[in-house]
N, C-alpha and C. Protein backbone atom coordinates (compact mmCIF):
# COMPACT_ATOMS: atom_id res chain seq x y z
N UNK A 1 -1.07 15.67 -33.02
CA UNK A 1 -1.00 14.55 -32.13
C UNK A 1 -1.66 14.88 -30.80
N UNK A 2 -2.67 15.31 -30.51
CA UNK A 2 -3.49 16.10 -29.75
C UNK A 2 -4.00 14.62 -28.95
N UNK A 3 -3.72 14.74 -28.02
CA UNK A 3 -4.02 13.13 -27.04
C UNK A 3 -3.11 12.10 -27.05
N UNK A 4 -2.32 12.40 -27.49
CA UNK A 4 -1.21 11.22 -27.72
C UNK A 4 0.63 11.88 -26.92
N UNK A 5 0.57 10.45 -25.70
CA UNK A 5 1.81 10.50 -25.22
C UNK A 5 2.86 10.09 -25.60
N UNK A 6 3.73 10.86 -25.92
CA UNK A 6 5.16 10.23 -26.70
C UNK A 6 6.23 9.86 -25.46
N UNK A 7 6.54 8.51 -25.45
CA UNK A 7 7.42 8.57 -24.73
C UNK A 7 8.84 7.84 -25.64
N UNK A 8 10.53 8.75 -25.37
CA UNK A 8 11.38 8.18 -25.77
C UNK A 8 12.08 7.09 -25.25
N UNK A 9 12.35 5.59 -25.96
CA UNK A 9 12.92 4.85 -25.00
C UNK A 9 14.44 4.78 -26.07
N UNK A 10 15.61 4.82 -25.33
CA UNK A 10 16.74 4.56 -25.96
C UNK A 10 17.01 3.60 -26.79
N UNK A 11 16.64 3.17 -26.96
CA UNK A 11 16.34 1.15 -27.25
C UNK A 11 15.42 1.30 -28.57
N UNK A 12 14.50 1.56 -27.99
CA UNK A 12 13.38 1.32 -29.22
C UNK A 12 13.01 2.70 -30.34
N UNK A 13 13.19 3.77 -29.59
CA UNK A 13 12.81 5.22 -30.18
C UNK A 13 12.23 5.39 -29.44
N UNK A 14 11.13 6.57 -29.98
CA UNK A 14 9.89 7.13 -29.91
C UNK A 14 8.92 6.23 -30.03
N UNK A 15 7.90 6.25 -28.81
CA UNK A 15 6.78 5.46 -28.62
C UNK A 15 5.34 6.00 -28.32
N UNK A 16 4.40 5.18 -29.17
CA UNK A 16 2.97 6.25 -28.79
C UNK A 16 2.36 5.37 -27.91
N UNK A 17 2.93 6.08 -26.57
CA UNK A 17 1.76 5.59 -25.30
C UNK A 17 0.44 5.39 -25.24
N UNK A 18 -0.15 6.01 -25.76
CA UNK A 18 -1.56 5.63 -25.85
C UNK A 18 -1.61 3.94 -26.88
N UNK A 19 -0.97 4.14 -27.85
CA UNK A 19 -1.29 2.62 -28.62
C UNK A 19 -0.74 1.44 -27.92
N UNK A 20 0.50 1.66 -26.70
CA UNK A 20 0.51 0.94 -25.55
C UNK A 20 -0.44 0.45 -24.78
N UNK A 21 -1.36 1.60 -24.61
CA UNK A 21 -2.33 1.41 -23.47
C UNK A 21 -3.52 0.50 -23.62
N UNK A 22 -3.27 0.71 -25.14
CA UNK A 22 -4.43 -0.75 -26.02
C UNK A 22 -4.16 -2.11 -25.22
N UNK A 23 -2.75 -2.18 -25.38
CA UNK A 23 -2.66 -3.41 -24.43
C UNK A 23 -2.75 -3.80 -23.25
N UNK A 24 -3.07 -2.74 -22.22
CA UNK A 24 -2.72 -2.96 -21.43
C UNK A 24 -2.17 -2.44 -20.15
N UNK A 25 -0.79 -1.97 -20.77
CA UNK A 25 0.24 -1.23 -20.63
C UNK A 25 0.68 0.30 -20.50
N UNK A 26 0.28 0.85 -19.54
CA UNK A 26 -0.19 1.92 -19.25
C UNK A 26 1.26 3.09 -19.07
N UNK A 27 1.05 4.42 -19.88
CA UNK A 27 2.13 4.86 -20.13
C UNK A 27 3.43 4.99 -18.85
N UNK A 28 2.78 4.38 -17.50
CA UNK A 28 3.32 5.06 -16.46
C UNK A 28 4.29 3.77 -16.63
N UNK A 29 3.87 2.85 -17.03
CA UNK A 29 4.52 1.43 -16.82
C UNK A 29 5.70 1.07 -17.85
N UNK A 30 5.12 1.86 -19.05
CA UNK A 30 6.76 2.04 -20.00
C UNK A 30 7.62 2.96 -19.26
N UNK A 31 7.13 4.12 -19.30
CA UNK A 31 8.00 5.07 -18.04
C UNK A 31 8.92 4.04 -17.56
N UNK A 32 8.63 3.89 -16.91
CA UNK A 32 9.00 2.85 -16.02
C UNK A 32 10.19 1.61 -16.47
N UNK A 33 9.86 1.09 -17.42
CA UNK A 33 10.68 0.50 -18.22
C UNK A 33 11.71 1.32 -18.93
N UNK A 34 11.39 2.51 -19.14
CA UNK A 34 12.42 3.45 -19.99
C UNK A 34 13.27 3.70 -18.86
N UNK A 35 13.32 3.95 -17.59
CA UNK A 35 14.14 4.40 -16.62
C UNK A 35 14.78 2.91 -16.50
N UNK A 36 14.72 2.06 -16.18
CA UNK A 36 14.92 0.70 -16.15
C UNK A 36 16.07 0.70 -17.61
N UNK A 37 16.06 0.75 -18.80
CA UNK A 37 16.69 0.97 -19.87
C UNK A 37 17.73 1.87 -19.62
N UNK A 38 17.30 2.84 -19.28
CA UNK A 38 18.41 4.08 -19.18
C UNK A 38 19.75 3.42 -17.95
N UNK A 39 19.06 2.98 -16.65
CA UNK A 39 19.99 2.91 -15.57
C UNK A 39 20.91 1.94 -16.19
N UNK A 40 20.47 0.61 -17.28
CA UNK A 40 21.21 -0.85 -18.05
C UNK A 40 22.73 0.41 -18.65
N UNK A 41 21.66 0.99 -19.68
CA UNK A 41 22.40 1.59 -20.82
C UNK A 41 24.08 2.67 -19.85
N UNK A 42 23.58 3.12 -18.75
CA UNK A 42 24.30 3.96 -17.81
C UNK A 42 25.19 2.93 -17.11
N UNK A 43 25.23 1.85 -16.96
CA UNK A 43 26.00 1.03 -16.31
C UNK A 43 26.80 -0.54 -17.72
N UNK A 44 27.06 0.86 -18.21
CA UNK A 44 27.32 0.18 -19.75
C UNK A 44 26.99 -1.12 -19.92
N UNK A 45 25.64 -1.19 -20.35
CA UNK A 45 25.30 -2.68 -20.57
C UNK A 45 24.63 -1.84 -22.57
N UNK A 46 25.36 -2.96 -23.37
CA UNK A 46 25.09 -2.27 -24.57
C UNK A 46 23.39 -2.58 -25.38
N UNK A 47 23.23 -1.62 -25.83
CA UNK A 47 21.86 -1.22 -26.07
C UNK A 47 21.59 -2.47 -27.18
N UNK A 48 22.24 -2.99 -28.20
CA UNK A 48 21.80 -3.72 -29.18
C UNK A 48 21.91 -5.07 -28.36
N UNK A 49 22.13 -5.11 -27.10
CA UNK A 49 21.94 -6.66 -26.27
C UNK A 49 20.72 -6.24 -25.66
N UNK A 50 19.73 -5.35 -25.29
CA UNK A 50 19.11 -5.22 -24.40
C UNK A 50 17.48 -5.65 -25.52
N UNK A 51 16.69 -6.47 -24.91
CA UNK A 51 15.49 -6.99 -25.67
C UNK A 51 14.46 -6.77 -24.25
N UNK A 52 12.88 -6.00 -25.18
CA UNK A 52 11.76 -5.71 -24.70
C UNK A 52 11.03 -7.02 -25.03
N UNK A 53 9.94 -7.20 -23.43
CA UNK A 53 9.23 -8.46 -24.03
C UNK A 53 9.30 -9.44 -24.19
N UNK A 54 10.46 -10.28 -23.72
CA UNK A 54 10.83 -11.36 -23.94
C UNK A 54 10.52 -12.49 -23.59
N UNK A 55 10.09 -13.58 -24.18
CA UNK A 55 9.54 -15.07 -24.07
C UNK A 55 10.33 -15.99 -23.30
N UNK A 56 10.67 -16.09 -22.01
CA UNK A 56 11.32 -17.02 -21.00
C UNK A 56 10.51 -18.61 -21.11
N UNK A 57 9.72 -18.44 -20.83
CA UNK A 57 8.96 -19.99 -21.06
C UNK A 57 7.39 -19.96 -21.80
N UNK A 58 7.58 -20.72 -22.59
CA UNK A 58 6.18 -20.62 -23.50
C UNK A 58 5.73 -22.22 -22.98
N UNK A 59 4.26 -21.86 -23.51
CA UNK A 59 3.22 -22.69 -23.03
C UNK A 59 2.81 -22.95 -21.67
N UNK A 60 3.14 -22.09 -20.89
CA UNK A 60 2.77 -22.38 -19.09
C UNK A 60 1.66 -23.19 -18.89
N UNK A 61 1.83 -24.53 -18.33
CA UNK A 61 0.18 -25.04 -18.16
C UNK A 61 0.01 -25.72 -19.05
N UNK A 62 -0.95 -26.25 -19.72
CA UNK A 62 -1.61 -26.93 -20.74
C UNK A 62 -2.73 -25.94 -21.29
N UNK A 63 -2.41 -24.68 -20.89
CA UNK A 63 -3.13 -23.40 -22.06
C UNK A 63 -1.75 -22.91 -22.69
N UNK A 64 -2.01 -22.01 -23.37
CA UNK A 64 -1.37 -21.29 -24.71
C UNK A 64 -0.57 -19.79 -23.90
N UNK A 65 -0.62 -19.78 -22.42
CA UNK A 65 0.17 -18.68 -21.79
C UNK A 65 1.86 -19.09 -21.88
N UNK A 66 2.12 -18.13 -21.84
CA UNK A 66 3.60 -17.87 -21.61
C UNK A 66 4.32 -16.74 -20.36
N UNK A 67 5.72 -16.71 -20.37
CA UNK A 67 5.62 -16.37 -19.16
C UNK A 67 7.38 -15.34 -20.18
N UNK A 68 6.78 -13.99 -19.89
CA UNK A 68 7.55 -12.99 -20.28
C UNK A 68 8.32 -12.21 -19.41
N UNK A 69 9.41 -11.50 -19.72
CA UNK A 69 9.98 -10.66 -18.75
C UNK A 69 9.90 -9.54 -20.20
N UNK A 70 10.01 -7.73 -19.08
CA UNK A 70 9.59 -6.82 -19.98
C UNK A 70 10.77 -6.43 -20.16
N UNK A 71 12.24 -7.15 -19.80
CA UNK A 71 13.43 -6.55 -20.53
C UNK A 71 14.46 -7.77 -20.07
N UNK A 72 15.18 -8.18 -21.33
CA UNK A 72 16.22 -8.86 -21.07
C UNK A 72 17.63 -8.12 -21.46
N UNK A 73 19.03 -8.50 -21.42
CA UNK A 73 19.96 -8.34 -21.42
C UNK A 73 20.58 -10.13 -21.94
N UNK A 74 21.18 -9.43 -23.22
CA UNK A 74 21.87 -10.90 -23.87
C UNK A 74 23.72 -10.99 -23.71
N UNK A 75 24.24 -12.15 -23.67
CA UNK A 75 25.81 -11.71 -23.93
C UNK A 75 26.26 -11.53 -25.29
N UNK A 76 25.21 -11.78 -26.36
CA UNK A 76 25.34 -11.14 -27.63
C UNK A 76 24.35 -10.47 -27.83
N UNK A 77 25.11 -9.92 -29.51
CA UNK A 77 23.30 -8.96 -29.45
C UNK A 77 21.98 -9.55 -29.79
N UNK A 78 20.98 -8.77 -29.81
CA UNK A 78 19.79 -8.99 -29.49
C UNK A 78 19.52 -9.80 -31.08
N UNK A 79 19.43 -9.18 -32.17
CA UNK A 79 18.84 -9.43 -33.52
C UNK A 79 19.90 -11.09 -33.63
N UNK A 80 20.88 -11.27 -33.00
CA UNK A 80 21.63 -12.59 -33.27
C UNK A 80 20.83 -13.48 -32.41
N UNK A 81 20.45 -13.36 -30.94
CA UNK A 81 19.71 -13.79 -30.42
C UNK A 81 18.67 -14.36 -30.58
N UNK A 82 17.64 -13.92 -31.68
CA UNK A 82 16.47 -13.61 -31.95
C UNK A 82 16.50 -15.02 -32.60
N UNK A 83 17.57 -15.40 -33.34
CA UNK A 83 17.30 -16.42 -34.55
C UNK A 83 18.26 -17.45 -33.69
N UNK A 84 17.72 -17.68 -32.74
CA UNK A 84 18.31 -18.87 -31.99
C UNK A 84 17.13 -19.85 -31.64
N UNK A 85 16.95 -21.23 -31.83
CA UNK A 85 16.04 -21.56 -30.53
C UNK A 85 15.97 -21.33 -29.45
N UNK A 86 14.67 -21.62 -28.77
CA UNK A 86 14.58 -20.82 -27.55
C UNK A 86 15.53 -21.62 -26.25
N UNK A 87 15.79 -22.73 -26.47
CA UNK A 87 16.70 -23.52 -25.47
C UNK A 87 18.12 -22.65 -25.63
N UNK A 88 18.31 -22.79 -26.76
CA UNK A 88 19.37 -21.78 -27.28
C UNK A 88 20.19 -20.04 -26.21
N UNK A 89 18.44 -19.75 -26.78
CA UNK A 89 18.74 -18.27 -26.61
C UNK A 89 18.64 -17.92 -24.92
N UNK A 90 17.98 -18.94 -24.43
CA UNK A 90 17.71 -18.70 -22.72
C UNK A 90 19.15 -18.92 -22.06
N UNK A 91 20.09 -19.37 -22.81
CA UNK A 91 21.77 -19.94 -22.27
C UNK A 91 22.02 -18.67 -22.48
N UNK A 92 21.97 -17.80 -23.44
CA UNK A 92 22.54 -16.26 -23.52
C UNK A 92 21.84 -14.79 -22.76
N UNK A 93 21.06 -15.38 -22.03
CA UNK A 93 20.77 -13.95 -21.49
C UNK A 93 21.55 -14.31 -20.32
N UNK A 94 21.92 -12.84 -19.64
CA UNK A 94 22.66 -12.44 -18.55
C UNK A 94 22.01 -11.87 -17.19
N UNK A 95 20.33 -11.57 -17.98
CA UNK A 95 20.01 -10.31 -16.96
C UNK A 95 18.55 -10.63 -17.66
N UNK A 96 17.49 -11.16 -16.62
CA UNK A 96 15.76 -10.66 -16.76
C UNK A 96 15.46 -9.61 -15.80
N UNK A 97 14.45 -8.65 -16.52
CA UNK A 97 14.13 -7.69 -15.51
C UNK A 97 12.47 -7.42 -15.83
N UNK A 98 11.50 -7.31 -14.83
CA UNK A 98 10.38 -7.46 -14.49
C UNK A 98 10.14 -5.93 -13.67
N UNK A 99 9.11 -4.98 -14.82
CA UNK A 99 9.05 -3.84 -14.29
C UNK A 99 7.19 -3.52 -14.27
N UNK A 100 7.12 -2.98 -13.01
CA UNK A 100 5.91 -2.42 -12.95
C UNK A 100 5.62 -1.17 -12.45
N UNK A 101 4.51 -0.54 -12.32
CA UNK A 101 3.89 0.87 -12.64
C UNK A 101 4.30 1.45 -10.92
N UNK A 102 4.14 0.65 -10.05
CA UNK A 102 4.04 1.11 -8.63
C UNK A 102 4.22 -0.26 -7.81
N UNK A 103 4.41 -0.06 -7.04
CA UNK A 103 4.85 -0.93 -5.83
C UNK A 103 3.91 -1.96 -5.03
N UNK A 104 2.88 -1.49 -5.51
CA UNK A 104 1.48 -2.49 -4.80
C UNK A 104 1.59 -3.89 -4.66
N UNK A 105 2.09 -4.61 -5.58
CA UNK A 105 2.13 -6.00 -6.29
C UNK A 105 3.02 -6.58 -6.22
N UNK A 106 4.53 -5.96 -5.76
CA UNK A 106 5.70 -6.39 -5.79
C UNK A 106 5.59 -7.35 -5.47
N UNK A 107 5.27 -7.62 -4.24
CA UNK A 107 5.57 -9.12 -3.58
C UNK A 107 5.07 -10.28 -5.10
N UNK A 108 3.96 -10.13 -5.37
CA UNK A 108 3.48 -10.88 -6.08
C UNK A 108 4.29 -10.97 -7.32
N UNK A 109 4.08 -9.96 -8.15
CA UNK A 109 5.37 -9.84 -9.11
C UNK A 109 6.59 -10.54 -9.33
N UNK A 110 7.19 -10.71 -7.95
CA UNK A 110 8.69 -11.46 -7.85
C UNK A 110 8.41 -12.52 -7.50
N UNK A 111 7.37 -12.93 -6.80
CA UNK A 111 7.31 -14.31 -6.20
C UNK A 111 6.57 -14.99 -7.95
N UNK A 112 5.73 -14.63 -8.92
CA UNK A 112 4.78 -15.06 -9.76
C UNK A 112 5.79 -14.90 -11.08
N UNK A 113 6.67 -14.41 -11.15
CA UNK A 113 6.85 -13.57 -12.87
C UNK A 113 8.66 -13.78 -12.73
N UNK A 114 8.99 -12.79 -11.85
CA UNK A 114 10.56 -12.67 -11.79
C UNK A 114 11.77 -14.01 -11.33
N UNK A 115 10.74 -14.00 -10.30
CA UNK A 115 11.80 -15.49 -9.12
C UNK A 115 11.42 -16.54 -10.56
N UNK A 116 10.45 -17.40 -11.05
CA UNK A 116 10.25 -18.58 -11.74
C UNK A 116 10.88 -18.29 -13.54
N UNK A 117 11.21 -16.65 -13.87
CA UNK A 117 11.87 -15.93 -14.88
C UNK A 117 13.20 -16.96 -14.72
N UNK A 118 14.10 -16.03 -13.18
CA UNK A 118 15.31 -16.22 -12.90
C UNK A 118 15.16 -17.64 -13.19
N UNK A 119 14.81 -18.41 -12.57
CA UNK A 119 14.90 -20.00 -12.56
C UNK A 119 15.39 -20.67 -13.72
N UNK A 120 14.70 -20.26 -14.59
CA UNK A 120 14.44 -21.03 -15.52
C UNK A 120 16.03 -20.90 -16.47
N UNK A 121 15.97 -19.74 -16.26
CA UNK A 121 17.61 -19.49 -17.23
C UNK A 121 19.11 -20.54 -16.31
N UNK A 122 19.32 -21.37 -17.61
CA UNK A 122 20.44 -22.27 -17.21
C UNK A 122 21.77 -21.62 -16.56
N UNK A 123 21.94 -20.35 -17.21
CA UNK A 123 23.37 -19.90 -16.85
C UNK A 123 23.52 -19.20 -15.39
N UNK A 124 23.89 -19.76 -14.35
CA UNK A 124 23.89 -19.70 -12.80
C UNK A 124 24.04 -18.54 -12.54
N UNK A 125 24.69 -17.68 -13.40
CA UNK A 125 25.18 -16.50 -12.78
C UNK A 125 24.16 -15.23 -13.39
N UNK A 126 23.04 -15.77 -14.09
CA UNK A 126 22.44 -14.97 -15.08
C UNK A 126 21.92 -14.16 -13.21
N UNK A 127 21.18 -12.92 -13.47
CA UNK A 127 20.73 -12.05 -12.68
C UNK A 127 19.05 -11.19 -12.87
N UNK A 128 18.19 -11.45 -12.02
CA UNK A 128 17.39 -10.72 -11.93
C UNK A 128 17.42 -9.15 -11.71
N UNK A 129 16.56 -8.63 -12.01
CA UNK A 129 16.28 -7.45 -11.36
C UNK A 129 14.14 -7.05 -11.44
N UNK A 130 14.50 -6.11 -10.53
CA UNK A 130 12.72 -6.17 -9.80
C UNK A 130 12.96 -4.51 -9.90
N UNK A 131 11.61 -3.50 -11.04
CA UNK A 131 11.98 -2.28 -10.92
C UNK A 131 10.20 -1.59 -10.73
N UNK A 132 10.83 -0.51 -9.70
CA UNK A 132 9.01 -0.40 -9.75
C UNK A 132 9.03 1.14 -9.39
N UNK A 133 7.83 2.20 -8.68
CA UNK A 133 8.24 3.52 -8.10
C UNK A 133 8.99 3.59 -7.25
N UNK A 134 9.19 2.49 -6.00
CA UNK A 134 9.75 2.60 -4.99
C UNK A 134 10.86 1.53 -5.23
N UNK A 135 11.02 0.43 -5.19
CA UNK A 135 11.52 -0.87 -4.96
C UNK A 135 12.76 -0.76 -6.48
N UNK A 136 14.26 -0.64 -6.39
CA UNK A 136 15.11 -1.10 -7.43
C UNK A 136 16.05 -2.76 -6.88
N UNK A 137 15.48 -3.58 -7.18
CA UNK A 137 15.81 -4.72 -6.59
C UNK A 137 16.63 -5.53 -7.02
N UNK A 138 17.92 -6.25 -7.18
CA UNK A 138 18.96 -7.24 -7.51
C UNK A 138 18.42 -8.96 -6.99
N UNK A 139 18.33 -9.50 -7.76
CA UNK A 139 18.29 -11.05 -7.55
C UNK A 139 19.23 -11.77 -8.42
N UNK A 140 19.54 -12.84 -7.57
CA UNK A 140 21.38 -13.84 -7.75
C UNK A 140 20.72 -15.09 -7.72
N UNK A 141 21.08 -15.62 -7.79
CA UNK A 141 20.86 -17.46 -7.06
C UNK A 141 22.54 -18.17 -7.13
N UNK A 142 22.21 -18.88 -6.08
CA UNK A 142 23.18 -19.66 -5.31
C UNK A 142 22.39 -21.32 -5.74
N UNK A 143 23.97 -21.87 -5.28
CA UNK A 143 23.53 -23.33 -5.32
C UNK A 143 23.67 -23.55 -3.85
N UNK A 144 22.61 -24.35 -3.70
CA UNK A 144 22.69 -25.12 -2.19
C UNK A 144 22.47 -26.02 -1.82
N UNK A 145 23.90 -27.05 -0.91
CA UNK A 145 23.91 -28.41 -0.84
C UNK A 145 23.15 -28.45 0.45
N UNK A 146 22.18 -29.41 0.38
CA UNK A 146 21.22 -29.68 1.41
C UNK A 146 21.46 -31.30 1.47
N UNK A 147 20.60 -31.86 2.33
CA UNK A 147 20.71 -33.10 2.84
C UNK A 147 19.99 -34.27 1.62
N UNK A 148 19.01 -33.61 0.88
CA UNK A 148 18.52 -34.46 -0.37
C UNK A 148 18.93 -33.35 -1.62
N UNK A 149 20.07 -33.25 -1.06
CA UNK A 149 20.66 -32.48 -2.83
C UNK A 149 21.38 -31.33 -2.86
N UNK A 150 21.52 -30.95 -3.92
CA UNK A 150 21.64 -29.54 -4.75
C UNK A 150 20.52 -29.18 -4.62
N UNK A 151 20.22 -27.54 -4.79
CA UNK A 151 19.29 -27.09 -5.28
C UNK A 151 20.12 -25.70 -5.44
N UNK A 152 19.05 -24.70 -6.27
CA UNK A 152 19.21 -23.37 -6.44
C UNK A 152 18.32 -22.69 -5.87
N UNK A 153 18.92 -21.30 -5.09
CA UNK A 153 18.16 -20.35 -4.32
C UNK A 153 18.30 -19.20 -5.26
N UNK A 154 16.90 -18.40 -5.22
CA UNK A 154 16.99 -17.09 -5.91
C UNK A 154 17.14 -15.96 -4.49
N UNK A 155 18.24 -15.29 -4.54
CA UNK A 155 18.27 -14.38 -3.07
C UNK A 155 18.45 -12.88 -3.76
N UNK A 156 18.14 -12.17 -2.70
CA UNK A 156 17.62 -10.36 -2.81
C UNK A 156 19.00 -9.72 -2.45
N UNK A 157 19.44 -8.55 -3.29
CA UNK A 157 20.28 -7.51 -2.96
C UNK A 157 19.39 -6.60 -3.97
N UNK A 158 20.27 -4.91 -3.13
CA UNK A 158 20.39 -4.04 -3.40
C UNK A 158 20.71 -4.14 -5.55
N UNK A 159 20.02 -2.98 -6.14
CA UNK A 159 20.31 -3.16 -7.32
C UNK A 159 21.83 -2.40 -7.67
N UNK A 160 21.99 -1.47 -6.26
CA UNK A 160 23.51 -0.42 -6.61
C UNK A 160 24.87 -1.92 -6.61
N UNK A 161 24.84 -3.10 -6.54
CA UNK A 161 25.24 -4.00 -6.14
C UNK A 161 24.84 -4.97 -8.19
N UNK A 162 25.08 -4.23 -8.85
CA UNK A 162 24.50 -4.76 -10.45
C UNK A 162 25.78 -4.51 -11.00
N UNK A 163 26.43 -5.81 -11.69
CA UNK A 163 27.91 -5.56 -12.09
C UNK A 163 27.67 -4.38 -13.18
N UNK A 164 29.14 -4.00 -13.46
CA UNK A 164 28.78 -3.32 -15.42
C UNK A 164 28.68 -4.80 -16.22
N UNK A 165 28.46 -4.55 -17.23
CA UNK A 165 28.13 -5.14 -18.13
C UNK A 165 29.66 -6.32 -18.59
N UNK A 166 29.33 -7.58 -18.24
CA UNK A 166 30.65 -8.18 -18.69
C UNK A 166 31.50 -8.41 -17.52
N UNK A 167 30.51 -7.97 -16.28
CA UNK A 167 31.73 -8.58 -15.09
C UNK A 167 30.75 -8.96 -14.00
N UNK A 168 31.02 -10.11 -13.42
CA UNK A 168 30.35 -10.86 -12.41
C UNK A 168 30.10 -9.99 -11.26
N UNK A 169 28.79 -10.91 -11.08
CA UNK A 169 28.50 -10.08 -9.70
C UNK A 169 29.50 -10.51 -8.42
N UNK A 170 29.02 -9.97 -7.54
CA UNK A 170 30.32 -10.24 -5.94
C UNK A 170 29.00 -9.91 -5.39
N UNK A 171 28.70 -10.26 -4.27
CA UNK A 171 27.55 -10.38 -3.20
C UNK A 171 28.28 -9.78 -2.21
């Protein structure tokens, strides 16, 4: 295996980084996601709920894009999940998380990918997170009565501030 990076993710196994990189996806950036996995799995969030890749809103636009997060967290498990519709299955996640290689982009990242992720999931209390070299980030949303309405805010904490698994957050 002479050129080829193995990286282990708890979740998935053994992975050949380089056939990652075909896509895209550059070994530093699973890294990255594997630490992201590990901190879920460490704050007992259970491994057969935790899904790579996941389809938050399909068809963005009137092209054929979609709009993914690179790790979800379900309140069941993942393979039960799977065979849900997608209106369905977006009521059961608990937790989108949006991970990248380094810190350059963040802003963009959360404002483009993560914040319109969070949104979209019906269940109020579901939770972002933003993971990168520098930046471990917590996002909540609130409801807020304003003068023409309700609305929902997506707001920033600390990620040491991430319930365990099965218990609400507290701000």
């Amino acid at each position: 295996m002479l050129g080829t990076t193995l990286l282990t993710c708890p979740v998935r196994g053994q992975l050949n980084a380089a056939a990652l990189a075909k896509d895209g996806l550059t070994p530093t950036e699973e890294r990255r996601r594997i630490e992201l996995i590990q901190y879920l799995l460490d704050r007992e969030y259970p491994a057969d709920h935790l899904a790579v890749e996941t389809i938050i809103i399909r068809r963005l636009g009137q092209g054929r894009n979609s709009l993914r997060a690179d790790a979800v967290v379900y309140n069941i498990p993942r393979d039960q999940a799977r065979k849900l519709e997608m209106d369905e299955r977006l009521r059961h996640i608990l937790l989108v998380a949006e991970v990248k290689r380094d810190s350059k982009k963040a802003k963009s990242a959360i404002d483009t990918q993560l914040e319109p992720a969070v949104r979209q999931l019906p269940n109020l209390d579901a939770l972002g997170i933003y993971w990168d070299d520098v930046n471990r980030l917590l996002f909540h949303r609130i409801a807020v009565k304003t003068e023409r309405g309700d609305s929902i805010e997506v707001e920033q904490d600390t990620l040491a501030n991430l319930p365990p698994f099965g218990q609400h957050y507290k701000y």
